[in-house]
Protein backbone atom coordinates (compact mmCIF):
# COMPACT_ATOMS: atom_id res chain seq x y z
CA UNK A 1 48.13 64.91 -18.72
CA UNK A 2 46.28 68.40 -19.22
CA UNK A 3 43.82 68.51 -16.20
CA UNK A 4 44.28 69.69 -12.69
CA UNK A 5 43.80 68.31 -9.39
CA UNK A 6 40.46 70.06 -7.72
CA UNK A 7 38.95 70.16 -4.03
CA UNK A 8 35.24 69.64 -3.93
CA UNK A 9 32.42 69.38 -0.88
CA UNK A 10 31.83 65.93 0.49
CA UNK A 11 28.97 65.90 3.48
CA UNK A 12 30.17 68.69 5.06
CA UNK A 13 34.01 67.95 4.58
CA UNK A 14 36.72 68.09 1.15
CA UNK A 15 37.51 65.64 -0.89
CA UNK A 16 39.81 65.90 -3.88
CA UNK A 17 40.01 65.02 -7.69
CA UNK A 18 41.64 65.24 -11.16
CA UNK A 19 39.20 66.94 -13.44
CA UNK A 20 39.99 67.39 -17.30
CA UNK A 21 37.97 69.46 -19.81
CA UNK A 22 36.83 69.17 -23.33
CA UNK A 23 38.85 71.46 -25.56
CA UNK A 24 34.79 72.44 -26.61
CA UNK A 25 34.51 74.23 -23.38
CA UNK A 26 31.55 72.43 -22.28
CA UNK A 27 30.08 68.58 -21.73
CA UNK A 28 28.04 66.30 -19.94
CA UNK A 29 29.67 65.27 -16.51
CA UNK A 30 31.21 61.78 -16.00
CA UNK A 31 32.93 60.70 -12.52
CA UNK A 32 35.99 58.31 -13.63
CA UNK A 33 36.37 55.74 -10.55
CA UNK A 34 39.79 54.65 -9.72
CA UNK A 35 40.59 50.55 -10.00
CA UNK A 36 42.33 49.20 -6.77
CA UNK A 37 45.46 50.84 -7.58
CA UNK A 38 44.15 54.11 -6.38
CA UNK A 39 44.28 57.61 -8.34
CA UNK A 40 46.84 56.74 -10.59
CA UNK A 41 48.20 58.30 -13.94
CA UNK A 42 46.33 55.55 -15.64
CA UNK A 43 43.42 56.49 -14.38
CA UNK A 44 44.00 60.33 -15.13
CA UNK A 45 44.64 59.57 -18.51
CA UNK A 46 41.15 57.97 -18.93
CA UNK A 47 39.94 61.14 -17.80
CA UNK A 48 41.62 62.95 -20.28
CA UNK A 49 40.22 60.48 -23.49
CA UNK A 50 36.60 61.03 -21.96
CA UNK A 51 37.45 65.01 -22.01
CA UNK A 52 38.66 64.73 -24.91
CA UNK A 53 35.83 62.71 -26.41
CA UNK A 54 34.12 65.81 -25.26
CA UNK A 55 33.09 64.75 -21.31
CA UNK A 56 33.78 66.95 -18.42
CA UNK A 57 35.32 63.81 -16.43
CA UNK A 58 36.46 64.47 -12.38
CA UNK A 59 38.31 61.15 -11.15
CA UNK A 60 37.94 61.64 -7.62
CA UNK A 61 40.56 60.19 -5.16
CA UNK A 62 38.92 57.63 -2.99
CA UNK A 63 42.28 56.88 -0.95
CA UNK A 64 42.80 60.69 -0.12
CA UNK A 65 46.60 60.56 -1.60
CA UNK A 66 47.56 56.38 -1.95
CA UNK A 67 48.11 54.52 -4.37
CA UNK A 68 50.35 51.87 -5.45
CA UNK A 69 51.50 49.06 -7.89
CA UNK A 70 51.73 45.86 -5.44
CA UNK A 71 48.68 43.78 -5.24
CA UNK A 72 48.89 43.05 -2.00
CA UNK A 73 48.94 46.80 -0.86
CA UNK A 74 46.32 47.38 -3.47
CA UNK A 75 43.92 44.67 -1.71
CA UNK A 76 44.46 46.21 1.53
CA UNK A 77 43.50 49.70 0.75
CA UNK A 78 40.18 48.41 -1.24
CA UNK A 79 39.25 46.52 1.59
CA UNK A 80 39.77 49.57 3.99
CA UNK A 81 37.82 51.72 2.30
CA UNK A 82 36.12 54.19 4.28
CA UNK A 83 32.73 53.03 2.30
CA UNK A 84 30.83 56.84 4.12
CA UNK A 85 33.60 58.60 3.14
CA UNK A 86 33.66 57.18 -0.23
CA UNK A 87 30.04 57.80 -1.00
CA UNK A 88 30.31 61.60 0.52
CA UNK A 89 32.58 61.90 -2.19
CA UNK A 90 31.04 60.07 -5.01
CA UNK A 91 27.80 62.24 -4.16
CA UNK A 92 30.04 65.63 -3.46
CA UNK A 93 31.69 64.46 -6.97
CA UNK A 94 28.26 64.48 -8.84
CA UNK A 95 27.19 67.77 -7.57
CA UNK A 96 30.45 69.19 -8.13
CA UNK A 97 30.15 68.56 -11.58
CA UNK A 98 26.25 69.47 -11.97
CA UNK A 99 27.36 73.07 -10.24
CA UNK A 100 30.30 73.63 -12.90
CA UNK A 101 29.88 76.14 -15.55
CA UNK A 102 31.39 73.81 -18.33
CA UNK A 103 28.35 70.86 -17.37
CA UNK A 104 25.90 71.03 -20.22
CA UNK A 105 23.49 69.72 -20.10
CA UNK A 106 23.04 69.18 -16.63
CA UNK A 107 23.76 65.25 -16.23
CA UNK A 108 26.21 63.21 -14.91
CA UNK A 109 27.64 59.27 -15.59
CA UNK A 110 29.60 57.54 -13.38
CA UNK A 111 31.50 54.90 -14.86
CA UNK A 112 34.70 52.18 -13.08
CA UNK A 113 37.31 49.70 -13.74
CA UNK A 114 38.08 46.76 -11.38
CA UNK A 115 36.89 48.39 -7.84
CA UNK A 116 35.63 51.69 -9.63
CA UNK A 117 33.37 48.94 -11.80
CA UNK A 118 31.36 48.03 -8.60
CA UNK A 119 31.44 51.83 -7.62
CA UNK A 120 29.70 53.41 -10.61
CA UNK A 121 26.79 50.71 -9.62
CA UNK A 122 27.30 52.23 -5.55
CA UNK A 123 27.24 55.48 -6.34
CA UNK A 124 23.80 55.12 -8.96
CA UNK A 125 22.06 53.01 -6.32
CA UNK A 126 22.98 55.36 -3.38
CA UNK A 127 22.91 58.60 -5.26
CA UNK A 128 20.17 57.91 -7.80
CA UNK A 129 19.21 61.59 -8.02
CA UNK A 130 22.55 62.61 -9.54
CA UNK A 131 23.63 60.10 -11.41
CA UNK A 132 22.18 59.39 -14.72
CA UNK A 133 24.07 56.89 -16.61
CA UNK A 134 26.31 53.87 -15.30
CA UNK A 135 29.09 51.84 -17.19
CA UNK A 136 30.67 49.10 -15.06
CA UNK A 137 33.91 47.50 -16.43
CA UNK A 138 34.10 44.09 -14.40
CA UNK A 139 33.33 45.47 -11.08
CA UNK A 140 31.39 43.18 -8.78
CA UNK A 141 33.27 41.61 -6.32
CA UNK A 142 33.90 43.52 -3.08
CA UNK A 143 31.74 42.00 -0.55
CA UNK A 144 32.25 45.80 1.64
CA UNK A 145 30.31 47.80 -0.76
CA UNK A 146 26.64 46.92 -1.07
CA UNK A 147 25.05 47.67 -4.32
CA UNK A 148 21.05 47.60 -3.94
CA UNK A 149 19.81 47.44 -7.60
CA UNK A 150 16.35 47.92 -6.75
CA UNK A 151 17.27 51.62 -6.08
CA UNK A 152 18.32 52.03 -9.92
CA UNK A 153 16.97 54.97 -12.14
CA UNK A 154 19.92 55.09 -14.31
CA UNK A 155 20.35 53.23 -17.45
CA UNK A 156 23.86 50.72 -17.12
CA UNK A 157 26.11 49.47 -19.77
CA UNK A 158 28.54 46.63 -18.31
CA UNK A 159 31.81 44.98 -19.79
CA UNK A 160 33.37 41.47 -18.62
CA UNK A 161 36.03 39.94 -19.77
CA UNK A 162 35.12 35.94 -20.69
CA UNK A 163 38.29 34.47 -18.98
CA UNK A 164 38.29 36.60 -15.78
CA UNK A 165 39.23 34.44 -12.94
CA UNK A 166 37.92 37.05 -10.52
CA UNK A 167 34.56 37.26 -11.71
CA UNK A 168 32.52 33.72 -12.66
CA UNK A 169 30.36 33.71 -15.30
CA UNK A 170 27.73 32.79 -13.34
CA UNK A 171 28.29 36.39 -10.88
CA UNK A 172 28.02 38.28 -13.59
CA UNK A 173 24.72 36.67 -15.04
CA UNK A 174 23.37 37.27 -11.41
CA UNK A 175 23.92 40.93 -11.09
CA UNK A 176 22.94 41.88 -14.68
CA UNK A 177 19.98 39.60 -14.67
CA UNK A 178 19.01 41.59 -11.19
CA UNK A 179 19.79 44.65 -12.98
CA UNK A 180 17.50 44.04 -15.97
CA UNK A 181 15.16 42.97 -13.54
CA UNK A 182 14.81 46.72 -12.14
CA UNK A 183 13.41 48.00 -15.48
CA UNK A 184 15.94 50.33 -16.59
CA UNK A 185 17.82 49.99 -19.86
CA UNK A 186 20.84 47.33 -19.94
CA UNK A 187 23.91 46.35 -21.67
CA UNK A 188 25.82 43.42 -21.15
CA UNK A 189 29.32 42.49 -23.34
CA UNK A 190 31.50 40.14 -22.46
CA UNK A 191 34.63 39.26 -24.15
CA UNK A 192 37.00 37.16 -25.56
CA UNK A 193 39.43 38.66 -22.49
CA UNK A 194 40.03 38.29 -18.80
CA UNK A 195 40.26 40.93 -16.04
CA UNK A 196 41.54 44.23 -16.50
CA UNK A 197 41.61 43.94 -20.28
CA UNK A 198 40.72 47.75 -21.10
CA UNK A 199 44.25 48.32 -18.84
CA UNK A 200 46.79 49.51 -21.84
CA UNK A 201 49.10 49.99 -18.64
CA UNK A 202 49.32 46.37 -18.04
CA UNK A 203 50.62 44.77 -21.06
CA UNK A 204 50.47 41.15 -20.16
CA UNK A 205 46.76 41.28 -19.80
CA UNK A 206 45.63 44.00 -22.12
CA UNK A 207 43.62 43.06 -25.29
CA UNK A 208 43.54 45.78 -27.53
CA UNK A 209 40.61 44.75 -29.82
CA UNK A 210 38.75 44.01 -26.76
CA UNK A 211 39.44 47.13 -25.46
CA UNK A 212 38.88 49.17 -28.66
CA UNK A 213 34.80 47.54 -28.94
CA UNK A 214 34.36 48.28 -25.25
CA UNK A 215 35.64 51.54 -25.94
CA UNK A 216 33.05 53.33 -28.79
CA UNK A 217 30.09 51.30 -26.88
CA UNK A 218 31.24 53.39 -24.20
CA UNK A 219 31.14 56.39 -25.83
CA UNK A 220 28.15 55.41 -27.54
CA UNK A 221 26.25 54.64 -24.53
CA UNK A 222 27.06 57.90 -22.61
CA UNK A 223 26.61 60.05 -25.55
CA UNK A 224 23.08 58.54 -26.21
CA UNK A 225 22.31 58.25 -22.07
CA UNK A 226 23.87 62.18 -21.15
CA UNK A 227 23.79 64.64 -24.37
């Protein structure tokens, strides 16, 4: 991994993140939101392909320091999320990244995985002034963190996998139909894949052409929605 881990203001407190930069010195800003497991080196890596891709991505850490591999532990820390906490530091996260010297232009994305799915939509619908793109990979499904579409500026690019047991078909036709229903600009895939299919940690459920596609739409999307 070739970033560091940063402090950054949150509401009037600290927070803390890994942030990675593009070998071109400079980028659009992206917030990389953790899946259930917490700030792990998975998720650190993904902030090294977007800074690589040529993104200056911060993954902040939403469990201030846990993290772990065992479902059960990961359900319990998603469900005690400290939901102000989290959205001092998904704001304090955008700013950070609008005040750094290697953020050109000016904008920031937000995009998640599993919890961080759900979280890019949070952080867009509560923090619509700094966040100006969205991709959600199959987020939806944490009844603790209210997502209010009708506060939507950005534009949002989503990715479901077709067999996700989590998340019914019919959920995810709700929430994008809502979302289209705002106005902005939408993108739905879904997949011949279940949950967590962009995880190449996670070999028994990663699908590598699935993940690939959902890949350079991503890139696509944020290029077009942030450069």
């Amino acid at each position: 991994m070739n970033g560091t881990m940063v402090d950054f203001d949150a509401n009037g407190g600290t927070a803390a993140g890994y942030l990675a930069l593009p070998s071109s010195g400079h980028g659009p800003g992206l917030l990389v939101l953790q899946e259930w497991w917490g700030l792990v080196d998975h998720i650190k890596q993904l902030a090294d392909r977007f800074a690589a891709a040529g993104f200056v991505a911060l993954a902040p850490d939403l469990y201030r320091g846990e993290s772990t591999t065992a479902p059960d532990e990961a359900r319990r820390l998603m469900m005690e999320l400290d939901l102000p906490a989290t959205a001092a530091a998904l704001r304090g996260g955008a700013e950070y990244l609008r005040a750094h010297a290697a953020v050109l232009p000016k904008k920031v994305g937000t995009i998640g995985f599993c919890m961080g799915g759900q979280l890019a939509l949070y952080a867009a619908t509560a923090h619509p002034d700094v966040i100006d793109a969205v991709v959600d990979f199959y987020g939806i499904f944490n009844p603790r963190v209210p997502v209010d579409v009708t506060a939507l500026r950005a534009p949002v690019q989503a990715h479901f996998g077709e067999h996700d047991a989590a998340i019914p078909q019919a959920r995810v036709d709700e929430l994008m139909t809502a979302v289209a229903a705002t106005g902005v600009p939408v993108e739905t895939y879904v997949y011949d894949a279940g949950h967590a299919f962009f995880n190449d940690t996670r070999p028994a459920i990663y699908q590598p052409e699935a993940a690939a596609l959902a890949w350079e739409r991503t890139l696509t999307f944020l290029r077009r929605t942030l450069v």
